[in-house]
Protein backbone atom coordinates (compact mmCIF):
# COMPACT_ATOMS: atom_id res chain seq x y z
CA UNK A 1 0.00 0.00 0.00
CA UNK A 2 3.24 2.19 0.87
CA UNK A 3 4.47 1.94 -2.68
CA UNK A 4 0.89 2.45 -4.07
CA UNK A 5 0.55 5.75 -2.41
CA UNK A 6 4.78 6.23 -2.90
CA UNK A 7 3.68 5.83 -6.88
CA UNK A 8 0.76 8.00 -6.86
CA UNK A 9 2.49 10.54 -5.01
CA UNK A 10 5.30 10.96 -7.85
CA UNK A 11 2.97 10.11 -10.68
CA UNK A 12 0.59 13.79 -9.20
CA UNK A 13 4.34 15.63 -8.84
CA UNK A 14 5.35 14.89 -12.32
CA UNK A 15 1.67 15.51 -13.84
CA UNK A 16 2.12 18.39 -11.98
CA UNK A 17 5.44 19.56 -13.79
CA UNK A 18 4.10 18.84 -16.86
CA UNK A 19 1.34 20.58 -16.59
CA UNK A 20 3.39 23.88 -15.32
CA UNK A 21 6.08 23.45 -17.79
CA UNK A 22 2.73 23.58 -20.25
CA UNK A 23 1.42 26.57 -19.20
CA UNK A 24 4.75 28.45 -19.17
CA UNK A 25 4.68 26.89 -22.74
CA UNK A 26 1.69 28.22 -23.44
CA UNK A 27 1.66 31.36 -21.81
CA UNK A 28 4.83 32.22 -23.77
CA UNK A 29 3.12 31.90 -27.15
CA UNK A 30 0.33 33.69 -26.32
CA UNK A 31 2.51 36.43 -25.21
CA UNK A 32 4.23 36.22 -27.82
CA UNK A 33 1.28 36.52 -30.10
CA UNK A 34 0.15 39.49 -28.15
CA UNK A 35 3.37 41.37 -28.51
CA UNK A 36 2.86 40.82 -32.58
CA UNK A 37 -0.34 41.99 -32.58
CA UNK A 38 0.29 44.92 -30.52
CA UNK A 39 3.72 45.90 -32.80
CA UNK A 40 1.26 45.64 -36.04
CA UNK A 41 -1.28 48.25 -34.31
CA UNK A 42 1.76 50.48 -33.29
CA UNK A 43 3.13 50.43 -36.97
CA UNK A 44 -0.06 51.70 -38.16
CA UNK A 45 -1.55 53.60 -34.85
CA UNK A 46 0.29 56.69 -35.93
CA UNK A 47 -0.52 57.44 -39.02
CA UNK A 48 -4.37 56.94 -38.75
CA UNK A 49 -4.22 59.60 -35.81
CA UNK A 50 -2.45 62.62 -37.88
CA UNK A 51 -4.95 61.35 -40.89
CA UNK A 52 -8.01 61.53 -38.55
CA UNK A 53 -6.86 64.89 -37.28
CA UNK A 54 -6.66 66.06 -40.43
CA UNK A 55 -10.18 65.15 -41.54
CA UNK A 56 -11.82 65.93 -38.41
CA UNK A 57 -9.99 69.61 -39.18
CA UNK A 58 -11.32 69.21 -42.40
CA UNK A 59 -14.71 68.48 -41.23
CA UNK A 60 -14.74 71.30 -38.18
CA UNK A 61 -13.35 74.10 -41.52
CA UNK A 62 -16.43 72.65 -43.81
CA UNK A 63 -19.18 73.03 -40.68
CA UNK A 64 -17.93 76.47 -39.71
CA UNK A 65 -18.82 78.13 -42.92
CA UNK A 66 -22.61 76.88 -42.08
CA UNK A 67 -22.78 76.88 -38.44
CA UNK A 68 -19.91 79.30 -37.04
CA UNK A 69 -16.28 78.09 -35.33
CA UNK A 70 -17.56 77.24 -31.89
CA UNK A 71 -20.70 75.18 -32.84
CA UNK A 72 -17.83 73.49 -35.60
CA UNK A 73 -15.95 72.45 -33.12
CA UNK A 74 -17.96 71.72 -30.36
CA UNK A 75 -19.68 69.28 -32.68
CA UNK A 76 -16.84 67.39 -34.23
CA UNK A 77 -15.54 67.57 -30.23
CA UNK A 78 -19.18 66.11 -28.96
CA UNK A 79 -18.78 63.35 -32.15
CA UNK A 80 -15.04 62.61 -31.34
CA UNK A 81 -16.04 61.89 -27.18
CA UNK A 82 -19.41 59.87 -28.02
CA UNK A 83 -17.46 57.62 -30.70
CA UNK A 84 -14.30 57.28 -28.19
CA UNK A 85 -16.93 56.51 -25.54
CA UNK A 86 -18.69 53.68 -27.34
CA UNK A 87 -15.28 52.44 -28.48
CA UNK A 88 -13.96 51.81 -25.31
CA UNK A 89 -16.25 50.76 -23.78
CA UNK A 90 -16.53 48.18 -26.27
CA UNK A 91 -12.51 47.41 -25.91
CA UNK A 92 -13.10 46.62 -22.24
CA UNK A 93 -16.02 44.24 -22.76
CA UNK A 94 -13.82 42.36 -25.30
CA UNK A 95 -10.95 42.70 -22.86
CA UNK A 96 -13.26 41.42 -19.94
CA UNK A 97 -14.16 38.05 -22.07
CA UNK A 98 -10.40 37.38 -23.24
CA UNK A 99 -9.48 33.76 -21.50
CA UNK A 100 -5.67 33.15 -20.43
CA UNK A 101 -4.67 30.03 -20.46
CA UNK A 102 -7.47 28.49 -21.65
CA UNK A 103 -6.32 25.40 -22.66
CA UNK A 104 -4.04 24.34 -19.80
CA UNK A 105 -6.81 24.99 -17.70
CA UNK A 106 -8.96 22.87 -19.28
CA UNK A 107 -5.96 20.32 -19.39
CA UNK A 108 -5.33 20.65 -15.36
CA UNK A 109 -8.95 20.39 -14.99
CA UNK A 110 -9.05 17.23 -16.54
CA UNK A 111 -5.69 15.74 -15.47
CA UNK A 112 -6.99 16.30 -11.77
CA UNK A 113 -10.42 14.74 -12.30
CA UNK A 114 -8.57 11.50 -13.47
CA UNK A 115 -6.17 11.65 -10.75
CA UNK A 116 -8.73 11.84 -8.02
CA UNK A 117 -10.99 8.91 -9.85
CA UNK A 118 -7.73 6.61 -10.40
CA UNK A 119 -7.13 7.05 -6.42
CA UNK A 120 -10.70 6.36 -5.63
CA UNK A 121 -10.33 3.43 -7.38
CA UNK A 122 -7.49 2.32 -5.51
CA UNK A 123 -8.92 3.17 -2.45
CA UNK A 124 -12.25 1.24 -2.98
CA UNK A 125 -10.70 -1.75 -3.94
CA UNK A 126 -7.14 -1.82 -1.87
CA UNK A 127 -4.77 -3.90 -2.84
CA UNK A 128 -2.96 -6.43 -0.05
């Protein structure tokens, strides 16, 4: 029974190296996939904000013929904080539902569950 528990004991240590070297594993290629992601929106990040500056310039000059410089800009500044608004608020929903780790979560979850019924099984039926 010693070397039954002795066994079970390592086996749950290693599964439980495995499964950390897996989500350092993983964690490193989704980091890694972040970092890409985030170097493509850099890249472009800057010039969409001096081209949306200039068209929302553009827009304020073409209103302020028709509705004077203050109501221009207090328009395009009223459109500019209700779109950012909506936008981020959107960002942090989508940020909110992102899932680390998914899958070696899942994988402990699992690995765990069949731990605990292989040692029930031993334990219901011990051996002599």
């Amino acid at each position: 029974m010693v070397q039954v528990t002795t066994e079970a004991v390592q086996g749950v240590a290693e599964l439980l190296a495995a499964e950390l070297k897996l989500a350092r594993l993983e964690l490193s290629l989704d980091l890694r996939l972040v970092l890409k992601r985030a170097a493509l929106v850099a890249l472009f990040a800057l010039p969409l904000i001096v081209g949306y500056a200039f068209a929302m310039a553009a827009l304020a000059s073409f209103l302020a013929t028709c509705w004077g410089r203050f109501a221009a800009l207090g328009s395009v500044a009223a459109l500019q904080l209700a779109v950012a608004g909506i936008g981020l608020q959107r960002a942090l929903s989508a940020l909110r539902r992102t899932a680390l780790l998914e899958r070696t979560g899942a994988d402990v979850t699992r690995s765990v569950q069949q731990t605990r019924a292989a040692l029930s099984g031993r334990q219901s039926h011990p051996e002599p």
